[in-house]
Protein backbone atom coordinates (compact mmCIF):
# COMPACT_ATOMS: atom_id res chain seq x y z
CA UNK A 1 124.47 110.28 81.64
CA UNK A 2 122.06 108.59 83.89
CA UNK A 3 123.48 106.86 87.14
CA UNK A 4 122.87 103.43 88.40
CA UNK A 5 124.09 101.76 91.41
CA UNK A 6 123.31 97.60 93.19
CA UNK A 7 121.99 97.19 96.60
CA UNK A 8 121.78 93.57 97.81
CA UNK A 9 118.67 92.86 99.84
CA UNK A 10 118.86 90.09 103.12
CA UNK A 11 117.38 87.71 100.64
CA UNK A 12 120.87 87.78 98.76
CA UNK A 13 118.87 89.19 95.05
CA UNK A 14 120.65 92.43 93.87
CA UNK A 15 118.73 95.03 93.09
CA UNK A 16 119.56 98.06 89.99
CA UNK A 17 118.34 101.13 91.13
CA UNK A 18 118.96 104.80 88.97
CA UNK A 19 120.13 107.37 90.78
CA UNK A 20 119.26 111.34 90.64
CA UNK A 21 119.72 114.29 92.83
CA UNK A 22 117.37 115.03 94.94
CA UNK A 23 114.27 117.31 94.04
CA UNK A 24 114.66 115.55 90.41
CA UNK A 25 111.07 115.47 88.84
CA UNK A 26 109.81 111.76 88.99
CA UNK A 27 106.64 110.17 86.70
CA UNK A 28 103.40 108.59 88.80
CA UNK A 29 104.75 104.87 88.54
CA UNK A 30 105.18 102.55 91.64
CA UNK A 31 108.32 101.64 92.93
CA UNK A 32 111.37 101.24 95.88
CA UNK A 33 113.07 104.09 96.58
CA UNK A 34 115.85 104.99 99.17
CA UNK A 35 117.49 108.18 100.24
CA UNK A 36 121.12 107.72 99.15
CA UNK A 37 124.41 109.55 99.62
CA UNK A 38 127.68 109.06 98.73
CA UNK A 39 131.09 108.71 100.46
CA UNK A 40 134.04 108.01 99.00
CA UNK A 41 132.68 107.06 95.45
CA UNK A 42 130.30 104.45 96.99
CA UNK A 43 126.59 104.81 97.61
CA UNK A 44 124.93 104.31 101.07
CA UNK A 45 121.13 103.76 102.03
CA UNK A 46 119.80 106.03 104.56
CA UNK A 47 116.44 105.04 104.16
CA UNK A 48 114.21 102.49 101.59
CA UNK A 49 110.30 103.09 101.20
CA UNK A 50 108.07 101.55 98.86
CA UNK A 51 105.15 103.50 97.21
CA UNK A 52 102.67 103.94 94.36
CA UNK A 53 103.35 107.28 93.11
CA UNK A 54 107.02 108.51 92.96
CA UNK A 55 105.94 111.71 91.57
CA UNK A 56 103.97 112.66 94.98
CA UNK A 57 105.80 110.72 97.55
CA UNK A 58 109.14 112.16 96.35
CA UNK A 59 108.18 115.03 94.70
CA UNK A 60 105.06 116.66 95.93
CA UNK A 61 105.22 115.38 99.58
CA UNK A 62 109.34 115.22 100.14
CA UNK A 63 109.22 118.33 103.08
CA UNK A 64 106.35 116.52 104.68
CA UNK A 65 108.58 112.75 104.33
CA UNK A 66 108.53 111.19 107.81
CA UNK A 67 112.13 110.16 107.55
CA UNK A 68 112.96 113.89 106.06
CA UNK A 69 114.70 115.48 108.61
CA UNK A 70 116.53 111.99 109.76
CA UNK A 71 117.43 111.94 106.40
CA UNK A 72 118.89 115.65 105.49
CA UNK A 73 120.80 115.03 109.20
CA UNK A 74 122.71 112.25 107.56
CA UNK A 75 123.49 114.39 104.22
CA UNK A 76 121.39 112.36 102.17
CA UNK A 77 121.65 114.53 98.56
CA UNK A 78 120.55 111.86 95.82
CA UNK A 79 117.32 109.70 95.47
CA UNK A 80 117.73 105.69 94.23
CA UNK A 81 114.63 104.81 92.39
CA UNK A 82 113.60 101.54 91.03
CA UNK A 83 110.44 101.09 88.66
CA UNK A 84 108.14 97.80 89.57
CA UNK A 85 104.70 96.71 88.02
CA UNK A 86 104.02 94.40 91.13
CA UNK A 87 101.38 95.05 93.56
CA UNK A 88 101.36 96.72 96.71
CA UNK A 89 102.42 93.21 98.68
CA UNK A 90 104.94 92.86 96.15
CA UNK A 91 106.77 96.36 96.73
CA UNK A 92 106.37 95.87 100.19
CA UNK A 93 108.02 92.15 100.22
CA UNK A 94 110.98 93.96 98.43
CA UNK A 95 111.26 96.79 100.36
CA UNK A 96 111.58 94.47 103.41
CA UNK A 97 114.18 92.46 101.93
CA UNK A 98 116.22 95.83 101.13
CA UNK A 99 115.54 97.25 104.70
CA UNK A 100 116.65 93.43 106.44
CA UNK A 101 119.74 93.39 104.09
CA UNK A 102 120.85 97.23 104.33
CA UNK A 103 119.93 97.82 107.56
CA UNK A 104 119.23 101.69 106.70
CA UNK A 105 119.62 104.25 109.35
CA UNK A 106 116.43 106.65 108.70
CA UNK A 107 114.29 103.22 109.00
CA UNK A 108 112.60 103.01 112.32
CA UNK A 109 109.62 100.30 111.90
């Protein structure tokens, strides 16, 4: 059974992401994704990054991830994915509004 959790952005839109362990194989389709875990049957963001390929940004590059090791400090164990057709400005515009309203801990920018 596939897993799906909401994370509102600063913006106040909610946002459906699916959610699936970590070193789960992903297509080459843009997207949002965050490093997730969960605590007492809720999901938190660690970290929210926007990218073109989910197949090698999460798949083939995940050791070389520049929020990696903030990331596996904090226990993060699941990936949130969501699919967009937008363009690059696009993903980045939502990954903003994600980042503003979450407030993620792995984010430094």
């Amino acid at each position: 059974m596939t897993q799906y959790a909401t994370w509102t952005g600063a913006s106040g839109r909610q946002y459906e992401f699916q959610i699936d362990g970590i070193g789960s194989q992903y297509r080459s389709v843009p997207g949002i994704y965050m490093f997730v875990r969960s605590q007492n049957e809720r999901w938190y963001s660690l970290y929210v990054g926007q990218t073109n390929d989910f197949n090698y940004r999460i798949n083939t590059a995940l050791k070389s991830h520049n929020a990696w090791q903030c990331v596996s400090l904090r226990g993060a164990s699941h990936l949130a994915t969501l699919v967009t057709s937008g363009t690059e400005r696009e993903r980045i515009a939502l990954e903003t509004d994600l980042r503003h309203g979450l407030n993620p801990p792995c984010n430094q920018q």
